[in-house]
PDB file of N, CA and C in Angstrom:
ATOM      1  N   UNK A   1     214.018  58.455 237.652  1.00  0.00           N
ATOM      2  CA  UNK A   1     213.702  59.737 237.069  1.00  0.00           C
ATOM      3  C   UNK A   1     212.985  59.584 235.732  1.00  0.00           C
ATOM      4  N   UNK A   2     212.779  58.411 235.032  1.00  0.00           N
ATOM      5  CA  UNK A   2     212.388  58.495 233.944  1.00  0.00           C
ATOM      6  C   UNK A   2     211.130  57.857 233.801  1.00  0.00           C
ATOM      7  N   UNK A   3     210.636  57.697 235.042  1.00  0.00           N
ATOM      8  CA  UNK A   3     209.326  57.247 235.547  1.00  0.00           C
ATOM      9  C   UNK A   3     208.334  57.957 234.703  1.00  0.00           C
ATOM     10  N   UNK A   4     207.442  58.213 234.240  1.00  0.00           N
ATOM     11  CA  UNK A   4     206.045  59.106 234.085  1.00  0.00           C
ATOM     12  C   UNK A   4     204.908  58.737 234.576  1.00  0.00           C
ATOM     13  N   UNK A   5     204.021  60.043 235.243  1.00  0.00           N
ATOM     14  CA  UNK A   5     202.926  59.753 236.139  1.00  0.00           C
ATOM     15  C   UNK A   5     202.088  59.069 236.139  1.00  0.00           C
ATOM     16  N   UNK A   6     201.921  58.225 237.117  1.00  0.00           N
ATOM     17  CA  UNK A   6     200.421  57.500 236.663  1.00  0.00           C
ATOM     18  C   UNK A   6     199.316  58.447 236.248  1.00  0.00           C
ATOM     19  N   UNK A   7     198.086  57.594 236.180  1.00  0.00           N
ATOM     20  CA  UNK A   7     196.873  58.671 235.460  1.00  0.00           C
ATOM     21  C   UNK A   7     196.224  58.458 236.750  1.00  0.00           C
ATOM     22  N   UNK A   8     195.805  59.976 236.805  1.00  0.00           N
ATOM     23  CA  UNK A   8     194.682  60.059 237.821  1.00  0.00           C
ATOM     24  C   UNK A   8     193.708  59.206 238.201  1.00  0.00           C
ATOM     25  N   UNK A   9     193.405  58.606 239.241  1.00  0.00           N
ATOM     26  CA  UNK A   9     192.455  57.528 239.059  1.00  0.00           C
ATOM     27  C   UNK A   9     190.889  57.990 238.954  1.00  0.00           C
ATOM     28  N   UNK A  10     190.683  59.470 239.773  1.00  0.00           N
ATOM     29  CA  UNK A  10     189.833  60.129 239.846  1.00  0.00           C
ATOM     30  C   UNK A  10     189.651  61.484 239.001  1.00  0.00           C
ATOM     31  N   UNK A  11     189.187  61.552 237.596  1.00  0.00           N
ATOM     32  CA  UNK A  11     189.318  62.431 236.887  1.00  0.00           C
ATOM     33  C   UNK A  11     188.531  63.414 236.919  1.00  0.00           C
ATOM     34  N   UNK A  12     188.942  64.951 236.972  1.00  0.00           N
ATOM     35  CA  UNK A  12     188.039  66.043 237.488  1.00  0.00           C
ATOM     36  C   UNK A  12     186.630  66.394 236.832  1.00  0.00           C
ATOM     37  N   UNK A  13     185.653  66.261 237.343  1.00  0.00           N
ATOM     38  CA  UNK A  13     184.531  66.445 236.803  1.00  0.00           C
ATOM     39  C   UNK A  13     184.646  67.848 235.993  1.00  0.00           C
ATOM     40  N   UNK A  14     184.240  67.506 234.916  1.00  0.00           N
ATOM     41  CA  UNK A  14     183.740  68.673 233.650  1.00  0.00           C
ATOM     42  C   UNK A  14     181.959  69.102 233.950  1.00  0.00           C
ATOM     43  N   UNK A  15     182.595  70.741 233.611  1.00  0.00           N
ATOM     44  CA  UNK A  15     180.872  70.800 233.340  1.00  0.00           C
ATOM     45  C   UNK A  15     179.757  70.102 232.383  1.00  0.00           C
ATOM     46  N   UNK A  16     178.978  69.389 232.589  1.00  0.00           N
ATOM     47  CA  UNK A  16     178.481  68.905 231.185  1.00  0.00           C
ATOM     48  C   UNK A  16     178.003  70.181 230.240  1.00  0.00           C
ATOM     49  N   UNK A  17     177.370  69.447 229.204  1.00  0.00           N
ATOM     50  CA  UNK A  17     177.599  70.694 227.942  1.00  0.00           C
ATOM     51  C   UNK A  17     176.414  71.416 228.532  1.00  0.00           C
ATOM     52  N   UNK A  18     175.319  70.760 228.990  1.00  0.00           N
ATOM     53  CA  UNK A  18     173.982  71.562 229.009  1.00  0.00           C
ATOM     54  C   UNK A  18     174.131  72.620 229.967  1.00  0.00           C
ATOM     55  N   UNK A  19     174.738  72.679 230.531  1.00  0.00           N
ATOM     56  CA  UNK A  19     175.391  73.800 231.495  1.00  0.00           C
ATOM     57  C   UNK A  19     175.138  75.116 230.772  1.00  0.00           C
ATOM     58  N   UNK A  20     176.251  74.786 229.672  1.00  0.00           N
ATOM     59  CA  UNK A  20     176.269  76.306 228.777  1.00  0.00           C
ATOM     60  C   UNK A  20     174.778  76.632 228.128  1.00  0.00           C
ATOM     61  N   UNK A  21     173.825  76.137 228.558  1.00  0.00           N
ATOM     62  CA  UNK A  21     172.658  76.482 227.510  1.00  0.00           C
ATOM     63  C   UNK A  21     172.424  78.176 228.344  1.00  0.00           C
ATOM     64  N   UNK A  22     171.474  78.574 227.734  1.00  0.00           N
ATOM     65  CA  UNK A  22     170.993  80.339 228.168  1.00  0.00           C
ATOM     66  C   UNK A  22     170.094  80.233 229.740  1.00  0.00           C
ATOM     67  N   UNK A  23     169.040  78.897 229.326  1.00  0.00           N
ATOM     68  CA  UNK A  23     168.110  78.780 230.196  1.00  0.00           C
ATOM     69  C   UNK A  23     168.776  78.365 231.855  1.00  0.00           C
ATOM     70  N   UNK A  24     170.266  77.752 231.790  1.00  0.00           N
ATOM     71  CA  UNK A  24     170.530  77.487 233.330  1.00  0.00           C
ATOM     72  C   UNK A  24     172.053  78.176 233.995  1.00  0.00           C
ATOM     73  N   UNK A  25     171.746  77.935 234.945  1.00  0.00           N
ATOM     74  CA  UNK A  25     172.523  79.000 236.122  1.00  0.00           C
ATOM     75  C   UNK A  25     173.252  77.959 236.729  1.00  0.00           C
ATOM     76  N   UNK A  26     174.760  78.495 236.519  1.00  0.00           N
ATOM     77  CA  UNK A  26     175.520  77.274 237.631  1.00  0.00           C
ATOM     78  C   UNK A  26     175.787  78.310 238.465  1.00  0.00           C
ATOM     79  N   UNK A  27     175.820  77.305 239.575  1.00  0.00           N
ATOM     80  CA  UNK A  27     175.893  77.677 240.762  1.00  0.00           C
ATOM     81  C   UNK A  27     177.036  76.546 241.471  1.00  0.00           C
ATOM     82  N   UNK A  28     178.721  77.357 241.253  1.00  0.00           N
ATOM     83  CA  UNK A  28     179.729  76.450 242.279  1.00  0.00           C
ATOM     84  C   UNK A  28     179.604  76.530 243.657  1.00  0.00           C
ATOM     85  N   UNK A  29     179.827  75.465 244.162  1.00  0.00           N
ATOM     86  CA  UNK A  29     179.659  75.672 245.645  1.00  0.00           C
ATOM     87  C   UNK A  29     181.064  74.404 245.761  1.00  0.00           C
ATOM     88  N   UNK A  30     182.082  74.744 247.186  1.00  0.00           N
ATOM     89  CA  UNK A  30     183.339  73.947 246.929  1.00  0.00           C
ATOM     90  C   UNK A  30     183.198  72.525 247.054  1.00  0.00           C
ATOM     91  N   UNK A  31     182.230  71.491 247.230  1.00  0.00           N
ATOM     92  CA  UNK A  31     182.276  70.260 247.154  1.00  0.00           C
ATOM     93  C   UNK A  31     181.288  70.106 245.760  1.00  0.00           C
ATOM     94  N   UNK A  32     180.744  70.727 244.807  1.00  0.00           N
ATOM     95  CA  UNK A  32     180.165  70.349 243.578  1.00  0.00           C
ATOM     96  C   UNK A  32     180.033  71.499 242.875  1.00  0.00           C
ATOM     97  N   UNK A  33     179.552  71.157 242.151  1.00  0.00           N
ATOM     98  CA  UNK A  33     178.689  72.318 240.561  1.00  0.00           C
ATOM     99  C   UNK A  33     177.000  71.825 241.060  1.00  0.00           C
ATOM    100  N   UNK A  34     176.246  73.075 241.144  1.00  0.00           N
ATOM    101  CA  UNK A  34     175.015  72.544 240.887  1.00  0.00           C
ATOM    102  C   UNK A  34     174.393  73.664 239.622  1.00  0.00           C
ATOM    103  N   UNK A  35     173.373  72.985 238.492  1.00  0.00           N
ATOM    104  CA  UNK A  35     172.778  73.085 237.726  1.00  0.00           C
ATOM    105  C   UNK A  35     171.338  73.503 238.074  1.00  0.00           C
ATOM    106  N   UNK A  36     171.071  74.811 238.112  1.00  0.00           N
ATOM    107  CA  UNK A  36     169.782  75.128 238.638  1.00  0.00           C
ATOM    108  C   UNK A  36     169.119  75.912 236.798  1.00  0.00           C
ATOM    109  N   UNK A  37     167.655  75.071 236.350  1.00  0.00           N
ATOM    110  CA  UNK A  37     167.303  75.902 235.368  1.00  0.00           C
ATOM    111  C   UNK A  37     166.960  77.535 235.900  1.00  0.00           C
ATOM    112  N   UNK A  38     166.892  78.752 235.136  1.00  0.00           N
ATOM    113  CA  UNK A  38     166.560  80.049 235.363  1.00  0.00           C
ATOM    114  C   UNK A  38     164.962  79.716 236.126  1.00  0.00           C
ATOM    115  N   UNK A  39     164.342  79.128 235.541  1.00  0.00           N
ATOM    116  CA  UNK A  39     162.682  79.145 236.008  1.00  0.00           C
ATOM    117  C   UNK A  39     162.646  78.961 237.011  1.00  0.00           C
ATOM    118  N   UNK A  40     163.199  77.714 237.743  1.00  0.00           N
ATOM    119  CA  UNK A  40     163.521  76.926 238.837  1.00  0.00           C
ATOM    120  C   UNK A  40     164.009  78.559 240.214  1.00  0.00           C
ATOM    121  N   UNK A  41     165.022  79.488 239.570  1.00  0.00           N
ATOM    122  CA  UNK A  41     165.251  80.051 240.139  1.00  0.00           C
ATOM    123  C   UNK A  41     164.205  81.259 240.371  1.00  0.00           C
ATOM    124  N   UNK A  42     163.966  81.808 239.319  1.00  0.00           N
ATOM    125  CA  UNK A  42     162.843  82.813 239.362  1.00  0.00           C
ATOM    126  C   UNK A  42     161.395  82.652 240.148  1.00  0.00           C
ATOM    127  N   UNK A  43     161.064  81.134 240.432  1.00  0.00           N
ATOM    128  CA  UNK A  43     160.064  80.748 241.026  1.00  0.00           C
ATOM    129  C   UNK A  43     160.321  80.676 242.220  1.00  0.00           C
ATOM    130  N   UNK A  44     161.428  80.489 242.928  1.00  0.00           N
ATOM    131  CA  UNK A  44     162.116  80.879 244.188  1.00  0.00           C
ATOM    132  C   UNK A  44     161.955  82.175 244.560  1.00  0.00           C
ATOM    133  N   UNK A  45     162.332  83.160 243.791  1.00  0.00           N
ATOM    134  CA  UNK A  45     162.704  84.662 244.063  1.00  0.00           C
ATOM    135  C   UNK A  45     161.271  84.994 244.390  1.00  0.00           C
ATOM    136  N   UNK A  46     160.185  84.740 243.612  1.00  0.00           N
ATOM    137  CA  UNK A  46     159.235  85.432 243.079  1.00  0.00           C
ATOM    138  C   UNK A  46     157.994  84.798 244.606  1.00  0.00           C
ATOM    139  N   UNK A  47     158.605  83.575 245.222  1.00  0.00           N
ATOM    140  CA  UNK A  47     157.947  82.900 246.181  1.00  0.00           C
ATOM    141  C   UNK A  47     158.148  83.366 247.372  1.00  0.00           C
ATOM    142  N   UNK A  48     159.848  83.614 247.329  1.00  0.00           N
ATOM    143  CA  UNK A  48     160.057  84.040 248.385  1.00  0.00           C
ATOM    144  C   UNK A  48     159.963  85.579 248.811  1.00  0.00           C
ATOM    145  N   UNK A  49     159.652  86.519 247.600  1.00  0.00           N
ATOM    146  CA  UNK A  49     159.904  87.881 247.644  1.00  0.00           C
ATOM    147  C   UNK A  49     159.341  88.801 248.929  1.00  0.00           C
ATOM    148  N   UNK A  50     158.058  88.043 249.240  1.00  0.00           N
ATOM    149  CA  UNK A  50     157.640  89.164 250.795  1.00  0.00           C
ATOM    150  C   UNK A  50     158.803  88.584 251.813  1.00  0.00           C
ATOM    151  N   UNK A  51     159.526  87.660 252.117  1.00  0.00           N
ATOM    152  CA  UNK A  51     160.587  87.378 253.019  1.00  0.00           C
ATOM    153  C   UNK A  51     161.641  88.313 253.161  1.00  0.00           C
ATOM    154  N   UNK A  52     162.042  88.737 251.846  1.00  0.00           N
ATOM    155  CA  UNK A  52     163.404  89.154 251.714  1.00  0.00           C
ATOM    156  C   UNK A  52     163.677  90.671 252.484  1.00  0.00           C
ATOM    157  N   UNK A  53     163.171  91.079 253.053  1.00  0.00           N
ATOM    158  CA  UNK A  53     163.512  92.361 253.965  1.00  0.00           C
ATOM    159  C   UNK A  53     163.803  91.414 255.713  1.00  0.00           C
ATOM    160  N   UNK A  54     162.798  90.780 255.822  1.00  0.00           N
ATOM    161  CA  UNK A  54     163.109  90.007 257.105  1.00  0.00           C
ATOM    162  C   UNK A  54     164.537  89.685 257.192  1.00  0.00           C
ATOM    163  N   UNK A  55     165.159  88.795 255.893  1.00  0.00           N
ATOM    164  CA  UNK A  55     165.946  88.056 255.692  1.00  0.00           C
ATOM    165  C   UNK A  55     167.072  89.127 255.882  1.00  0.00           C
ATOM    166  N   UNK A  56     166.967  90.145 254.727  1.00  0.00           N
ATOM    167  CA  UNK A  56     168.371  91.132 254.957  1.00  0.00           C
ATOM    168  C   UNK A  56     168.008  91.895 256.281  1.00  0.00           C
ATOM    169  N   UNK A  57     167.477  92.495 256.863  1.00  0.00           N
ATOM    170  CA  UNK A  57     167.137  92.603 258.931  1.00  0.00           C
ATOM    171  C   UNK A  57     168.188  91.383 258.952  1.00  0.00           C
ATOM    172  N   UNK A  58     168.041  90.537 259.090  1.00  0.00           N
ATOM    173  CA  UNK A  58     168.212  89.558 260.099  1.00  0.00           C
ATOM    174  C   UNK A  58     169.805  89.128 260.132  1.00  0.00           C
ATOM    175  N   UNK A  59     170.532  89.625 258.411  1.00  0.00           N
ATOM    176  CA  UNK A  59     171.802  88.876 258.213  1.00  0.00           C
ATOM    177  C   UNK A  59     172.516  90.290 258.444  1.00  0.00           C
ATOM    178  N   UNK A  60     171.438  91.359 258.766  1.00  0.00           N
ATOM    179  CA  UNK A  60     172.367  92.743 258.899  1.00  0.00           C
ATOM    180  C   UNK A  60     172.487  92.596 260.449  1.00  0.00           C
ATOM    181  N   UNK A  61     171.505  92.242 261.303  1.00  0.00           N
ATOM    182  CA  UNK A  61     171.792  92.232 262.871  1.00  0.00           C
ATOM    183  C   UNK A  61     172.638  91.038 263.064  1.00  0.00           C
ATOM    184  N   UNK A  62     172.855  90.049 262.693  1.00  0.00           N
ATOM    185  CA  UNK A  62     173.470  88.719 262.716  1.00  0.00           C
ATOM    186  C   UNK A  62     175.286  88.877 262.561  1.00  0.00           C
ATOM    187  N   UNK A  63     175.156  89.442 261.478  1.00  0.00           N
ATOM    188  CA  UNK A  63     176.654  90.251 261.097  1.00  0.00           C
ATOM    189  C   UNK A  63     177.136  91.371 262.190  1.00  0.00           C
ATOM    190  N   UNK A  64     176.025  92.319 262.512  1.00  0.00           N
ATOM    191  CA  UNK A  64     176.789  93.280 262.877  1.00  0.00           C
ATOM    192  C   UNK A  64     176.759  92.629 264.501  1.00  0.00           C
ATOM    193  N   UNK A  65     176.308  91.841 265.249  1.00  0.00           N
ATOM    194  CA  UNK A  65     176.295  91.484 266.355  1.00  0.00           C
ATOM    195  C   UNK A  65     177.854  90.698 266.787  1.00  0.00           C
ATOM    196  N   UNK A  66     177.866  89.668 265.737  1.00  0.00           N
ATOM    197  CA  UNK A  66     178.884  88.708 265.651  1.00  0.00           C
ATOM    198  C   UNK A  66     180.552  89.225 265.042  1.00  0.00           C
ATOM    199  N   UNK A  67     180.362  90.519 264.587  1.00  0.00           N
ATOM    200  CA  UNK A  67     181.781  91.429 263.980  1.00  0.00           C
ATOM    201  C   UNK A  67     182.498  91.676 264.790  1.00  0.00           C
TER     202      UNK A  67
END
């Protein structure tokens, strides 16, 4: 009983600091943290923007098919 725990051998990843800056977006997902800058993202949105009606069609028939 007077044992005390070993130390974790695998210690939980911390966000690094640059995380907190203004310019980036975390994004948890359950096997990591990913670090996406804002630009990185906005150049996505802005690329993909004629898609995005297809896309919501498609996850609205997809959903309501499979419910």
């Amino acid at each position: 009983m007077g044992k005390r725990p070993k130390k974790c051998k695998h210690p939980v990843a911390s966000i690094p600091r640059k995380a907190s800056s203004p310019h980036s977006i975390i994004i948890i997902t359950p096997p990591n943290v990913i670090i996406v800058p804002r630009l990185l993202v906005l150049v996505f949105l802005v690329y993909n923007f004629p898609f995005f009606p297809f896309l919501f069609l498609f996850f609205l028939i997809f959903n309501l098919r499979f419910s």
